[in-house]
Protein backbone atom coordinates (compact mmCIF):
# COMPACT_ATOMS: atom_id res chain seq x y z
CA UNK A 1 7.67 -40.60 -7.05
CA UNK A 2 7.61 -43.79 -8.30
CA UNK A 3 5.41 -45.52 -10.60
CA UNK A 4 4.39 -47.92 -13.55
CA UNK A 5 3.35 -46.77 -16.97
CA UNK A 6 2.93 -49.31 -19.52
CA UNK A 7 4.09 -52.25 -17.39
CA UNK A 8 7.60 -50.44 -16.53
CA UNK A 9 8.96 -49.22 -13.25
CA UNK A 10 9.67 -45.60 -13.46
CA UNK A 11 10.67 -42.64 -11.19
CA UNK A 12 10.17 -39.12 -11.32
CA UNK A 13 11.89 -36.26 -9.35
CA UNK A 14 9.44 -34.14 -8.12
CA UNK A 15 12.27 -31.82 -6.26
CA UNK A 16 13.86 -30.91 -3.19
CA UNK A 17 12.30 -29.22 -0.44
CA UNK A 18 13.85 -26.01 0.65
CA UNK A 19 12.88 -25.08 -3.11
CA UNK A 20 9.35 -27.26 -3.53
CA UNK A 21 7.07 -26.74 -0.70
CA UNK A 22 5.22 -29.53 0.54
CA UNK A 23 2.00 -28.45 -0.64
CA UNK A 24 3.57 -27.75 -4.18
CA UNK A 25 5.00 -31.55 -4.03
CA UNK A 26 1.34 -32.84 -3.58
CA UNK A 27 0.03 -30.46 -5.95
CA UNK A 28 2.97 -32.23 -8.89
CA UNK A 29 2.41 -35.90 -7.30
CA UNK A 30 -1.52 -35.25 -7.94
CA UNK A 31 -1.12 -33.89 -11.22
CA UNK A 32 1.30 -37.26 -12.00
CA UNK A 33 -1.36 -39.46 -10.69
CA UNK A 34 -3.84 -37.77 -13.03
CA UNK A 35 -1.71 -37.77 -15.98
CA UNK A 36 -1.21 -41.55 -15.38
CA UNK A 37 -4.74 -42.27 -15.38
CA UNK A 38 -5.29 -40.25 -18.85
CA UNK A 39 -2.17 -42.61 -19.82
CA UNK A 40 -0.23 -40.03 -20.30
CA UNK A 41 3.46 -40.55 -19.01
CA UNK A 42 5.10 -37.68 -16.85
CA UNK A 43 8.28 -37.41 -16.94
CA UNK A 44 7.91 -37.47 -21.34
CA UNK A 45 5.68 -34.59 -21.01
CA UNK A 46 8.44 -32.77 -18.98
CA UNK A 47 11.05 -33.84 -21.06
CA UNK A 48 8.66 -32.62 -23.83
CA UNK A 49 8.16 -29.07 -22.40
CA UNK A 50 11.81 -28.47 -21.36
CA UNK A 51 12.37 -29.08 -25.55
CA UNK A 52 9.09 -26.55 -26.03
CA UNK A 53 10.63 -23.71 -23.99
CA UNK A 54 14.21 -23.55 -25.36
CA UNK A 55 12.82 -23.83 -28.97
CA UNK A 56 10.06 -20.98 -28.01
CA UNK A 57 13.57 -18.74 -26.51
CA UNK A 58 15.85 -19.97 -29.36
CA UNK A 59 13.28 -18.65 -32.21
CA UNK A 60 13.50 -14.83 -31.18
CA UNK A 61 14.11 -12.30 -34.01
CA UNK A 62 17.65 -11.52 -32.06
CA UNK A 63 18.68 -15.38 -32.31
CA UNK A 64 17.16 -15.40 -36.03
CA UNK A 65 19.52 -12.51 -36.55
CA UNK A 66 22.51 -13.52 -34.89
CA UNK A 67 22.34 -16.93 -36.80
């Protein structure tokens, strides 16, 4: 999908389609849209969740431990 935020050109891979249906693709290119009208910029707040999740599996008692 591509898109301006801030004045700059920008794409974002919404995925391919054996593994996205086409109704899931809308559903992600919708939720874009919105985020860009909150100004909110999508692919950060991907980038920002991949970061969330492997600090949220990296901060287990086991990894503590291992550490």
């Amino acid at each position: 999908m591509a898109y301006r935020f801030l004045g700059k050109q920008k794409t974002q891979y919404i995925g391919a389609y054996p593994a996205i249906s086409l109704a899931e693709a809308r559903a992600r290119r919708d939720g874009a849209k919105h985020e860009i009208a909150a100004r909110i910029d999508p692919a950060k707040e991907i980038r920002r969740e991949k970061i969330r999740q492997q600090f949220a599996g990296a901060n287990t008692l086991a990894a503590i431990a291992l550490e």
